[in-house]
C-alpha atoms as a PDB file:
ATOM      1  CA  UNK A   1     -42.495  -3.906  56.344  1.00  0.00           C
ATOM      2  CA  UNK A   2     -39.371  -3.905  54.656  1.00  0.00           C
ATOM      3  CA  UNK A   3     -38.545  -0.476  52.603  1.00  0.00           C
ATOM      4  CA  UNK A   4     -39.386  -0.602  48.925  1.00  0.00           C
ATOM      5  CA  UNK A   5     -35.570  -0.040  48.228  1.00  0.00           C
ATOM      6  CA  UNK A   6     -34.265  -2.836  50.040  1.00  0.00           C
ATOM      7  CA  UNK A   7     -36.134  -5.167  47.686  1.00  0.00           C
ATOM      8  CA  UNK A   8     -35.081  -3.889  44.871  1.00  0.00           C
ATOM      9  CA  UNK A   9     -31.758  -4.131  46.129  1.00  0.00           C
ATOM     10  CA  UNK A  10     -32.221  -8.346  47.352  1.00  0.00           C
ATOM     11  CA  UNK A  11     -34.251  -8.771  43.703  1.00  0.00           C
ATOM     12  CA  UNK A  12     -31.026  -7.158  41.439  1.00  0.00           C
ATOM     13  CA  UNK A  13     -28.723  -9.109  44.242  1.00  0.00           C
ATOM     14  CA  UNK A  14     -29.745 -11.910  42.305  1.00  0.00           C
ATOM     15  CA  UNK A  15     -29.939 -11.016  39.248  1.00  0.00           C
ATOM     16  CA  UNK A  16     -26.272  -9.322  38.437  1.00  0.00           C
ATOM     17  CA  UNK A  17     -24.269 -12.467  39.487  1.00  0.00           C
ATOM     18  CA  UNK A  18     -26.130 -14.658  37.185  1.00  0.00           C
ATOM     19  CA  UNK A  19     -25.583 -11.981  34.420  1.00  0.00           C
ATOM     20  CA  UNK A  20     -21.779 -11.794  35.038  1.00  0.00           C
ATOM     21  CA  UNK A  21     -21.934 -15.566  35.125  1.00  0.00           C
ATOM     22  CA  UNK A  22     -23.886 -15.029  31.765  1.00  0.00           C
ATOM     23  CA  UNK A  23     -21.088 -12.268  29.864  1.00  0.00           C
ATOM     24  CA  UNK A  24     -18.430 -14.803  31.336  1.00  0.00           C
ATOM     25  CA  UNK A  25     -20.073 -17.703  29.757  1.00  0.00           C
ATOM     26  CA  UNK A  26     -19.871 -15.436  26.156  1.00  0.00           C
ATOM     27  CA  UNK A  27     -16.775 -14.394  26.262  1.00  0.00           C
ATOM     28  CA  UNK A  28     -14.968 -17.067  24.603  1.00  0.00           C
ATOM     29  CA  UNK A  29     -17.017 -16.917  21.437  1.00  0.00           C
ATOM     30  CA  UNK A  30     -16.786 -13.074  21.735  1.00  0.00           C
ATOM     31  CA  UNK A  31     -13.088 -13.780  21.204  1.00  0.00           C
ATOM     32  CA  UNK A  32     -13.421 -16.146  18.792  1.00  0.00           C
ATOM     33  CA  UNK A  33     -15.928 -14.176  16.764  1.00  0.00           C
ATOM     34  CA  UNK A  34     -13.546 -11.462  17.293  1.00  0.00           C
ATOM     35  CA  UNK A  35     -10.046 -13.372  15.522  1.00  0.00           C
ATOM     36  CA  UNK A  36     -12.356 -14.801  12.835  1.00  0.00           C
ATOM     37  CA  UNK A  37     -13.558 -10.957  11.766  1.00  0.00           C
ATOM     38  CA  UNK A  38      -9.798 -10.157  12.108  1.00  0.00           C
ATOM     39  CA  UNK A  39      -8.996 -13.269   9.896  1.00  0.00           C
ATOM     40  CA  UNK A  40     -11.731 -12.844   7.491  1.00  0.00           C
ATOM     41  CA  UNK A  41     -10.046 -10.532   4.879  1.00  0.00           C
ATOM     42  CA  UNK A  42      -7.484 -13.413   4.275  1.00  0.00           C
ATOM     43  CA  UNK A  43      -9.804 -15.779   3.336  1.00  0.00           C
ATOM     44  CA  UNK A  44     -10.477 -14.107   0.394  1.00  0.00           C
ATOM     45  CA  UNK A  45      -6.486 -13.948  -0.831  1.00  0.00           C
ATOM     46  CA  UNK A  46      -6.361 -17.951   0.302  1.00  0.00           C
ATOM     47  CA  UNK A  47      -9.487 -18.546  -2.419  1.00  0.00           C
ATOM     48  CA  UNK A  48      -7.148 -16.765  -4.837  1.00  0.00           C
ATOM     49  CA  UNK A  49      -4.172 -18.591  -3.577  1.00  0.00           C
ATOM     50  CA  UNK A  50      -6.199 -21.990  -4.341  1.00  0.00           C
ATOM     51  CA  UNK A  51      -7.720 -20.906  -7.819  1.00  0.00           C
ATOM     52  CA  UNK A  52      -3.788 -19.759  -8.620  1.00  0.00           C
ATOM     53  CA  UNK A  53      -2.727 -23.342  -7.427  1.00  0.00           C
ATOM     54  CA  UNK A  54      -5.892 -25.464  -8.521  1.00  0.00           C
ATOM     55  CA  UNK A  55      -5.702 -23.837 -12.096  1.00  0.00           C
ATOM     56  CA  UNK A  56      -1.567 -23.965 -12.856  1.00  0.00           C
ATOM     57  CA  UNK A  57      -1.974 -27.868 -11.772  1.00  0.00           C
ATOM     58  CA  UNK A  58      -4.995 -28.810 -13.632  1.00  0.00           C
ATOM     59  CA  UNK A  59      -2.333 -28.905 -17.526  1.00  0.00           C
ATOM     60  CA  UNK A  60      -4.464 -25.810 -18.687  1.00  0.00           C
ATOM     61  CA  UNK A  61      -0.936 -24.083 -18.816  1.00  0.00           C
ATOM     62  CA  UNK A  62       2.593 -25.176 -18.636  1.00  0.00           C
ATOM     63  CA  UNK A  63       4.402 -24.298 -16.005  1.00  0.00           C
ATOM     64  CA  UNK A  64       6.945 -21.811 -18.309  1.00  0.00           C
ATOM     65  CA  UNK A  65       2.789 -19.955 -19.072  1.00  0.00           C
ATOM     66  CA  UNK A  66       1.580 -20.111 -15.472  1.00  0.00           C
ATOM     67  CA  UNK A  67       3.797 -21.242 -12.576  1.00  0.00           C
ATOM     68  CA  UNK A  68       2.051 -22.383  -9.421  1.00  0.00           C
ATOM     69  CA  UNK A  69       2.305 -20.031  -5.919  1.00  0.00           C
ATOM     70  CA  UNK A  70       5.336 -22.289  -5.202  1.00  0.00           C
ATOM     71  CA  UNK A  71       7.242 -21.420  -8.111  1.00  0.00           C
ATOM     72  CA  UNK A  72       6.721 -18.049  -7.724  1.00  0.00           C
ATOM     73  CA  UNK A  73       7.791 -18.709  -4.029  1.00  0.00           C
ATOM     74  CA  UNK A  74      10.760 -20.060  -5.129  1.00  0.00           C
ATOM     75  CA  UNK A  75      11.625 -17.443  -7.445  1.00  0.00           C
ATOM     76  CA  UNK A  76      11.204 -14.864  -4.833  1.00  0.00           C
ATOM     77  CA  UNK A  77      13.813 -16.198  -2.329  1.00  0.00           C
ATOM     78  CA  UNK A  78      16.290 -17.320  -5.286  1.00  0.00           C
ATOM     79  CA  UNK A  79      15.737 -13.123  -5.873  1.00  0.00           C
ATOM     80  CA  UNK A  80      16.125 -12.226  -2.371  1.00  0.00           C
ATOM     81  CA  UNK A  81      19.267 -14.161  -1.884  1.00  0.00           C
ATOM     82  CA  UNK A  82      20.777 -12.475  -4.738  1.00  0.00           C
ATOM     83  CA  UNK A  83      19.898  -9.299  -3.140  1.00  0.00           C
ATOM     84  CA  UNK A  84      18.305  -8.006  -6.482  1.00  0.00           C
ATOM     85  CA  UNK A  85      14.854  -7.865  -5.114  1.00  0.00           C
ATOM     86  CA  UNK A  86      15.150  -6.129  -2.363  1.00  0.00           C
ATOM     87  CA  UNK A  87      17.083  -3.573  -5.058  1.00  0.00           C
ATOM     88  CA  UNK A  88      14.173  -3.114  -7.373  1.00  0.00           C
ATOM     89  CA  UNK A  89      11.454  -2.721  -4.353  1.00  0.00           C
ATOM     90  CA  UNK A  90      13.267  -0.350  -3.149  1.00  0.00           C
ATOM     91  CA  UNK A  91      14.130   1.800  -6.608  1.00  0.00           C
ATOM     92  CA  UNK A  92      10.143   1.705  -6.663  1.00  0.00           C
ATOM     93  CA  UNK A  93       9.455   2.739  -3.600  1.00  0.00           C
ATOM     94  CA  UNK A  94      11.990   5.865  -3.845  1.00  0.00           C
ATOM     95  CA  UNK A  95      10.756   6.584  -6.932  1.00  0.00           C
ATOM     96  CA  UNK A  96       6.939   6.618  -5.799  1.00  0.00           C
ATOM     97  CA  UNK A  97       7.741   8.502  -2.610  1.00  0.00           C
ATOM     98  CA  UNK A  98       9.465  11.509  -4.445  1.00  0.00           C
ATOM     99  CA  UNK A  99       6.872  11.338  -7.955  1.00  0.00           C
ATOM    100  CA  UNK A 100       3.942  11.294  -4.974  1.00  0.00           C
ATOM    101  CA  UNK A 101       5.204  13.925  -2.776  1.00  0.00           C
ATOM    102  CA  UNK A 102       6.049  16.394  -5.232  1.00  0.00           C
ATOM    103  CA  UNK A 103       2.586  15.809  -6.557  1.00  0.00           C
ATOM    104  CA  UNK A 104       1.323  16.838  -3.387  1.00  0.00           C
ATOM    105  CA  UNK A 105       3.416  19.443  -2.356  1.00  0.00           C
ATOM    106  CA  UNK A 106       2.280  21.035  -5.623  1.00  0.00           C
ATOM    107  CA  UNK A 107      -1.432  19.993  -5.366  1.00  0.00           C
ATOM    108  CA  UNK A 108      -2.489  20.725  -2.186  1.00  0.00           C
ATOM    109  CA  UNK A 109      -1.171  24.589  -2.414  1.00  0.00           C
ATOM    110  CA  UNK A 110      -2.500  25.336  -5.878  1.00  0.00           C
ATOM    111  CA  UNK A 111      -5.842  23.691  -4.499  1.00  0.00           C
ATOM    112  CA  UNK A 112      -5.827  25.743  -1.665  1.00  0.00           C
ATOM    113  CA  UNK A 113      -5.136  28.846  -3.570  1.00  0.00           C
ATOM    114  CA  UNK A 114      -7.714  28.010  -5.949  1.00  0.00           C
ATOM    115  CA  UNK A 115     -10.144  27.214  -4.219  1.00  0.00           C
ATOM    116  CA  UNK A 116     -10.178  30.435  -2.215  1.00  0.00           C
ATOM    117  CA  UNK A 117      -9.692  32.316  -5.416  1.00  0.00           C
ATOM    118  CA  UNK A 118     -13.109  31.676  -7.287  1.00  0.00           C
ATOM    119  CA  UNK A 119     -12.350  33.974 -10.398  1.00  0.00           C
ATOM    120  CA  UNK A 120      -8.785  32.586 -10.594  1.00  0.00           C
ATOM    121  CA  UNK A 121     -10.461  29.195 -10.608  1.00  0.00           C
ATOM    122  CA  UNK A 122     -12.377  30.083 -13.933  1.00  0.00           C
ATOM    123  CA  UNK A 123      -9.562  30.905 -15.696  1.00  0.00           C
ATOM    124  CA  UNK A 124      -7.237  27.893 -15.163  1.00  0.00           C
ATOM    125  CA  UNK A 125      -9.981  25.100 -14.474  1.00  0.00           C
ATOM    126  CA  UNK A 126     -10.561  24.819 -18.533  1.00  0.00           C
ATOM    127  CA  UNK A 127      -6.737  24.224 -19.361  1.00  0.00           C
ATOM    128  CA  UNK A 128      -6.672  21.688 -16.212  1.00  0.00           C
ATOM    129  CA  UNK A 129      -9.906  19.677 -17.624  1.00  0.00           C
ATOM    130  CA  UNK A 130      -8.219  20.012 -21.076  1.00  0.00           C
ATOM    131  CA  UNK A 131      -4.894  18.325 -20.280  1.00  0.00           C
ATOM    132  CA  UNK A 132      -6.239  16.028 -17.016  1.00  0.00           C
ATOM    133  CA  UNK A 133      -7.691  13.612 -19.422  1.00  0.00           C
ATOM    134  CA  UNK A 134      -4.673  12.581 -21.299  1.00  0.00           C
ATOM    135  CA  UNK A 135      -3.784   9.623 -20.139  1.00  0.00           C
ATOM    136  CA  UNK A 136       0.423   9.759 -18.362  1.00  0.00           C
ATOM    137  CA  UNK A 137       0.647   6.613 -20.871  1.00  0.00           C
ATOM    138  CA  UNK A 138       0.686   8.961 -23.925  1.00  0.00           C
ATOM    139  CA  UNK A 139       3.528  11.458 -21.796  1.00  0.00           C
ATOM    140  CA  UNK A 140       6.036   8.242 -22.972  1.00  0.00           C
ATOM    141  CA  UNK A 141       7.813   9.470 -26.463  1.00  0.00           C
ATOM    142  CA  UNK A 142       7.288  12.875 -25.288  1.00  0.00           C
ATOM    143  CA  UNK A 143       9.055  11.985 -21.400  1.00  0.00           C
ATOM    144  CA  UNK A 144      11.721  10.054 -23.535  1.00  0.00           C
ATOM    145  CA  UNK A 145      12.952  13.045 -25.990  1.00  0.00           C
ATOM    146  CA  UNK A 146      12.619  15.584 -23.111  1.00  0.00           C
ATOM    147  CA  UNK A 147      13.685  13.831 -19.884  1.00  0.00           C
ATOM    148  CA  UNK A 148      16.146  11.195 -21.337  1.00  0.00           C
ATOM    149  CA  UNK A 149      15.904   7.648 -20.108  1.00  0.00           C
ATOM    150  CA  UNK A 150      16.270   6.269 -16.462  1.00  0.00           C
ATOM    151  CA  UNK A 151      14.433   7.651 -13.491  1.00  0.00           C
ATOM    152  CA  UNK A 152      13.440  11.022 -15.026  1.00  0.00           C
ATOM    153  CA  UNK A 153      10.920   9.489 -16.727  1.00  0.00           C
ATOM    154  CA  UNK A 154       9.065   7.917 -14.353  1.00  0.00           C
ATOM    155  CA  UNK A 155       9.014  10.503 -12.288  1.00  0.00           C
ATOM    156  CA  UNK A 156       7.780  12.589 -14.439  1.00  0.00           C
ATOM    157  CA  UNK A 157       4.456  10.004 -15.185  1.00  0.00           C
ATOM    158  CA  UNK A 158       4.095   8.864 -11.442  1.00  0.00           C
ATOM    159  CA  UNK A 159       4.097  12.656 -10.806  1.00  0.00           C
ATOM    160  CA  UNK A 160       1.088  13.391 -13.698  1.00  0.00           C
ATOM    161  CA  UNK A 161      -0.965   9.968 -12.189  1.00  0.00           C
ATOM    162  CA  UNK A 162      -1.329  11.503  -8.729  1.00  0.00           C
ATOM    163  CA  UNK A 163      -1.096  15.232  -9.442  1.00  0.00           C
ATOM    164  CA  UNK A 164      -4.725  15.896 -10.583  1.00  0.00           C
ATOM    165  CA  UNK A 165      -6.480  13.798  -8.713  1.00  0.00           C
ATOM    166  CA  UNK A 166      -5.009  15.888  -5.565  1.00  0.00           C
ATOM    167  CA  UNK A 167      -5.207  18.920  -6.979  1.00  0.00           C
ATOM    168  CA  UNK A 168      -9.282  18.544  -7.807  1.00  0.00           C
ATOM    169  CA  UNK A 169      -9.918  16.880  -4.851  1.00  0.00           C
ATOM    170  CA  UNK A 170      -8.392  19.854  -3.027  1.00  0.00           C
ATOM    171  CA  UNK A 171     -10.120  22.686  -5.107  1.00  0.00           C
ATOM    172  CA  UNK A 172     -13.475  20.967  -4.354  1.00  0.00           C
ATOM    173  CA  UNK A 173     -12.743  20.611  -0.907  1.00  0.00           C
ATOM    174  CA  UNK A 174     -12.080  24.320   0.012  1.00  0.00           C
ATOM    175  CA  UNK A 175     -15.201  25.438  -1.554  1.00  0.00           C
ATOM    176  CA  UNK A 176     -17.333  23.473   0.031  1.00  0.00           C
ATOM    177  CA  UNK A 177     -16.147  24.886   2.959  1.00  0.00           C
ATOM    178  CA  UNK A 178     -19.224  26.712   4.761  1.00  0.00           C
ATOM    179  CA  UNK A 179     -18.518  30.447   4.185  1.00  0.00           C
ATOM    180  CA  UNK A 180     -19.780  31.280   7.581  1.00  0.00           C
ATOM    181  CA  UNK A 181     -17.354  29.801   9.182  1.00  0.00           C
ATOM    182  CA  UNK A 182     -14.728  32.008   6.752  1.00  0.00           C
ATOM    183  CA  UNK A 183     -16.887  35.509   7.843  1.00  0.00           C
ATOM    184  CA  UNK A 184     -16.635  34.544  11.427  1.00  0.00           C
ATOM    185  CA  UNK A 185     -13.396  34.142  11.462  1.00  0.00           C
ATOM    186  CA  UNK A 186     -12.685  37.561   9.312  1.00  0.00           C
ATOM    187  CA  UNK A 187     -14.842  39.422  11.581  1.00  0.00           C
ATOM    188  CA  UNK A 188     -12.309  38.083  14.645  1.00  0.00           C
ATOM    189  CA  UNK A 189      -9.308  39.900  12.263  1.00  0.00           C
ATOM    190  CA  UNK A 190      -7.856  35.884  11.414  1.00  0.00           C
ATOM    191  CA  UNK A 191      -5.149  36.376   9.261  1.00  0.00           C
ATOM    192  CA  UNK A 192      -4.587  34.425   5.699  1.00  0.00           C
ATOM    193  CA  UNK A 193      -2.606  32.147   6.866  1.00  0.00           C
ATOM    194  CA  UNK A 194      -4.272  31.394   9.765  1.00  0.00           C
ATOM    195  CA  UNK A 195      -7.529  31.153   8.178  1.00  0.00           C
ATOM    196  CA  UNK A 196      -6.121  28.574   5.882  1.00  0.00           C
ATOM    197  CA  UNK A 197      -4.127  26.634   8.559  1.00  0.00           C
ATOM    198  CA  UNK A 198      -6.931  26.783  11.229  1.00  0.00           C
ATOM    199  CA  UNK A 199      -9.975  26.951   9.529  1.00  0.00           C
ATOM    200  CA  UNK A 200      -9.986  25.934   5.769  1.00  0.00           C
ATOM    201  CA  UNK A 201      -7.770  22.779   6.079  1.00  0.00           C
ATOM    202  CA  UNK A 202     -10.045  20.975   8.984  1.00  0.00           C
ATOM    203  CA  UNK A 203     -12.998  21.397   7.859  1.00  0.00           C
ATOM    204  CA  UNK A 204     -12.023  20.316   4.179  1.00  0.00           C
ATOM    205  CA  UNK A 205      -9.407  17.716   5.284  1.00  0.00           C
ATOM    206  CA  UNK A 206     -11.833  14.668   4.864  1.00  0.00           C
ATOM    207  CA  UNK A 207     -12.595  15.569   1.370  1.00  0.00           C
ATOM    208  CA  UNK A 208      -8.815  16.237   0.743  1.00  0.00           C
ATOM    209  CA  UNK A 209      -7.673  13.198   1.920  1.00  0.00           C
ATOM    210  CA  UNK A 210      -9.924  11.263  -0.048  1.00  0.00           C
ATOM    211  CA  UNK A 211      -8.215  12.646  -3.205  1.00  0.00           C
ATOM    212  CA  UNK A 212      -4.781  12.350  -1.596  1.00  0.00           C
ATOM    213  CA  UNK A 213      -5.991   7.977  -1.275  1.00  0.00           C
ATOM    214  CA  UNK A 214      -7.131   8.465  -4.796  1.00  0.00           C
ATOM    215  CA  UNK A 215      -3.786  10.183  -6.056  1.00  0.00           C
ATOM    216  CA  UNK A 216      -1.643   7.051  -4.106  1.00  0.00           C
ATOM    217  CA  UNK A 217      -4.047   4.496  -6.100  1.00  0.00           C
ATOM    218  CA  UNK A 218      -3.104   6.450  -9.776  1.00  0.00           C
ATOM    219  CA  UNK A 219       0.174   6.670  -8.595  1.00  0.00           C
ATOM    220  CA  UNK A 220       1.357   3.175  -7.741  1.00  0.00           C
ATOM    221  CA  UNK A 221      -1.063   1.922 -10.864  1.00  0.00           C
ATOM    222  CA  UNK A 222       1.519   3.939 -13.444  1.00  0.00           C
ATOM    223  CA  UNK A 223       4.116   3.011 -11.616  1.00  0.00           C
ATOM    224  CA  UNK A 224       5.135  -0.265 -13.489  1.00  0.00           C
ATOM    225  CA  UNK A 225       4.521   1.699 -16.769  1.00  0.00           C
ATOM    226  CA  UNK A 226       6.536   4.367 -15.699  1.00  0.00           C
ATOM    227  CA  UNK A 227       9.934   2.264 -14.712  1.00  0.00           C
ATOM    228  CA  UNK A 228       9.245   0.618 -18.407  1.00  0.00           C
ATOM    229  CA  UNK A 229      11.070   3.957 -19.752  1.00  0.00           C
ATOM    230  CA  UNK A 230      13.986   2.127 -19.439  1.00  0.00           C
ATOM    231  CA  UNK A 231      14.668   2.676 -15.963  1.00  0.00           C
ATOM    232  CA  UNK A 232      17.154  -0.323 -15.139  1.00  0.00           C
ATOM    233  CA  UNK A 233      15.652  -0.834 -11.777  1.00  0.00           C
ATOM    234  CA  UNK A 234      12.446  -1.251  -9.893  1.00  0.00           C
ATOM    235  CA  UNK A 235       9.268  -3.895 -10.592  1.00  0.00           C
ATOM    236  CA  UNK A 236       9.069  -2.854 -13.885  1.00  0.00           C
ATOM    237  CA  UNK A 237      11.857  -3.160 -15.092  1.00  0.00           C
ATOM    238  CA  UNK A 238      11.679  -6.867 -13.023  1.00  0.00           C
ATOM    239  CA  UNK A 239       8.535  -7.763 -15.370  1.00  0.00           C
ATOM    240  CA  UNK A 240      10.277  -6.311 -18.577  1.00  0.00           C
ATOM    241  CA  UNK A 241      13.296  -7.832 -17.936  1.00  0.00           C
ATOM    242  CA  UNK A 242      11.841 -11.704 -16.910  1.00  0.00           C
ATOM    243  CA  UNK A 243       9.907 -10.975 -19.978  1.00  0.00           C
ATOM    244  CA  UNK A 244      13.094 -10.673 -22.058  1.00  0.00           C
ATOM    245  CA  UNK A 245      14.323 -14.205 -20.326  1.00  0.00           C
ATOM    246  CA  UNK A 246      10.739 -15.935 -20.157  1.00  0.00           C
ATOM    247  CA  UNK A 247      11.318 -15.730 -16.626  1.00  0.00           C
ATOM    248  CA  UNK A 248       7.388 -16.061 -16.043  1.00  0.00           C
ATOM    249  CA  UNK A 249       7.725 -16.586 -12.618  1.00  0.00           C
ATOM    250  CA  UNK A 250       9.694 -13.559 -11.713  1.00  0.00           C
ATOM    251  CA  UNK A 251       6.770 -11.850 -13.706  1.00  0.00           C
ATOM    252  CA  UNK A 252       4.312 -13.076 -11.570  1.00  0.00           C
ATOM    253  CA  UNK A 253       6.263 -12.228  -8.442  1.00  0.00           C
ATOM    254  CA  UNK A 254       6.863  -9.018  -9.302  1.00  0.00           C
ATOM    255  CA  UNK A 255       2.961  -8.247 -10.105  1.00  0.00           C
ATOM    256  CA  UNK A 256       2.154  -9.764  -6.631  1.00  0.00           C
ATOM    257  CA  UNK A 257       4.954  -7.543  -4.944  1.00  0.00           C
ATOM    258  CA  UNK A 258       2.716  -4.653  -6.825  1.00  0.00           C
ATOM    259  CA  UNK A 259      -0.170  -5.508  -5.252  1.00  0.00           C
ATOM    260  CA  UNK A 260       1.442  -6.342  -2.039  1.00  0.00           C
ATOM    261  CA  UNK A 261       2.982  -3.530  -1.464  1.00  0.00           C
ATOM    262  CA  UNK A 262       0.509  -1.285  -2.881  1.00  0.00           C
ATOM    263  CA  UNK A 263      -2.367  -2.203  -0.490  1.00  0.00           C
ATOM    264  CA  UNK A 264       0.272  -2.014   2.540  1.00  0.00           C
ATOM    265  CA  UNK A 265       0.198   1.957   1.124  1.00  0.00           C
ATOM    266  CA  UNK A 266      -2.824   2.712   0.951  1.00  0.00           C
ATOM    267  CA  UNK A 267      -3.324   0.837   4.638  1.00  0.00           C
ATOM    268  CA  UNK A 268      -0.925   3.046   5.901  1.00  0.00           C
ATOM    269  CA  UNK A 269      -2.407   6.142   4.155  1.00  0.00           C
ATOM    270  CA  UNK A 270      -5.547   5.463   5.684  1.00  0.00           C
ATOM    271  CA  UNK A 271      -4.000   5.121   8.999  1.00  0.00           C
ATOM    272  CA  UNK A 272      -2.514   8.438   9.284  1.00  0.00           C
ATOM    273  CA  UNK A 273      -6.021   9.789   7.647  1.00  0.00           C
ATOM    274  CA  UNK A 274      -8.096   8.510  10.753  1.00  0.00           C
ATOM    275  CA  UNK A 275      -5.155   9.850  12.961  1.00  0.00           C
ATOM    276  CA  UNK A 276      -5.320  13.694  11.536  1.00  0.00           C
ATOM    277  CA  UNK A 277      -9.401  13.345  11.208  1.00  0.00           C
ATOM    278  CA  UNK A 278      -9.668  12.685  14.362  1.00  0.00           C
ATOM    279  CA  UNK A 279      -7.272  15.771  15.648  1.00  0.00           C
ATOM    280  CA  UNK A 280      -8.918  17.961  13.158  1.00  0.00           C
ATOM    281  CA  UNK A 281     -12.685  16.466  14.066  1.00  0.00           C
ATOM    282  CA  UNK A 282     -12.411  18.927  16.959  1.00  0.00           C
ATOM    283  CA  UNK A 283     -11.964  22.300  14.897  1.00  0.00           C
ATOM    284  CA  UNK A 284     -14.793  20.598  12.584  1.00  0.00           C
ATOM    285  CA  UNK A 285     -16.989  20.050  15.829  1.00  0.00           C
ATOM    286  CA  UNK A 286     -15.944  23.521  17.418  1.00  0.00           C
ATOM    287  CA  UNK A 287     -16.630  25.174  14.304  1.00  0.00           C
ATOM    288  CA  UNK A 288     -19.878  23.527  13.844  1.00  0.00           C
END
């Protein structure tokens, strides 16, 4: 009699080549399946793209109201070869990297602070609720007379657009922070700084980031308004500017650069985000 092992081994003998044979015989609609996920999310800005094209051909509009894709197309190389569009995207992007950045730099300390300072918290949090609601929009005549006009300005409103959300987001953050994990650490003599740097930052970085994506979104949306304080550069001064000429193409292009750019942002954002969660996931899991 053969041993019970040996026919297992002669029944799966059979079995795993006709398996391989079977994950072989899937794989090329795994792939497939694969690109079309990848190439789903354009689908949606081609059914935009068609709606944009259907609608500006169908006499609704002339095309001085609504210029077709292709118009727009046009307009944007007939910029590019000028060189004035590569200009204004970067005047916005310099001006939204320094507006943002400061924002943070300023946010993300005060948060900290704050939120590890519960008493000092009660004092400021009613002047910050009092003054978060008003919207940068109605900073203009008062960013004018103080700031002048140019890039000041906008600075200034990019800066109030991403400040708070980064600064409650933060404050939240920190004191949701277990406090056991703050005890055990004090009982081990951590220092301040090391409590914040070691302790208090990963385990509230997920929260924080979330307001940091949140700031970028209130950023880049005042952005246009911002540069419309007679900056003489950047997208919106593009829009105000074709406006002046009823240039509606180079209005249009300008709004898509906008959106263009702004979701390659917050893409990248949201990169880096998954990159420092996942080196900070392992104080969060170690702490846990």
């Amino acid at each position: 009699m053969s041993a019970p092992g040996s026919v297992v081994a002669r029944a799966t003998a059979g079995l795993a080549p006709r398996e391989a044979r079977g994950s072989r015989a899937r794989r090329p609609g795994a792939v497939l399946w694969t690109w079309l996920r990848k190439l789903l999310p354009l689908a949606g800005i081609a059914v935009l793209l068609a709606l944009w094209q259907l609608v500006a051909a169908s006499g609704i509009y002339t095309e001085d109201q609504l210029p077709g894709p292709l118009v727009v197309l046009r307009a944007g190389r007939e910029t590019w070869a000028s060189g004035a569009l590569l200009g204004h995207v970067g005047a916005s992007l310099g001006r939204f990297g320094a507006s943002y950045l400061a924002a943070v730099a300023i946010a993300i300390p005060l948060g900290l602070l704050f939120g590890l300072r519960p008493a000092l918290w009660r004092a400021v949090d009613p002047v910050v609720q009092l003054v978060r609601p008003i919207s940068p929009v109605a900073w203009f005549p008062l960013a004018v007379l103080w700031l002048g006009i140019g890039n000041l300005p906008a600075i200034a409103i990019i800066f109030l657009a991403a400040f708070y959300p980064a600064l409650l987001a933060t404050v939240s953050a920190v004191r949701r922070v277990d406090p056991v994990y703050v005890r055990v650490a004090r009982n081990f003599g951590t220092r301040d700084r090391q409590l914040v740097l070691k302790i208090i930052v990963p385990a509230a970085f997920p929260q924080i980031a979330m307001g940091l994506r949140l700031a970028i979104g209130a950023a880049w949306v005042y952005l246009v308004a911002g540069e419309m304080l007679g900056a003489r550069s950047g997208l919106g001064f593009l829009i105000i500017d074709a406006r002046n000429f009823l240039r509606t193409d180079l209005i249009l292009l300008a709004m898509a650069l906008v959106g263009a750019l702004g979701f390659v942002i917050d893409r990248t954002v949201a990169w880096l985000e998954r990159k420092l969660d996942a080196r900070w996931g392992v104080v969060r899991e170690e702490l846990s």
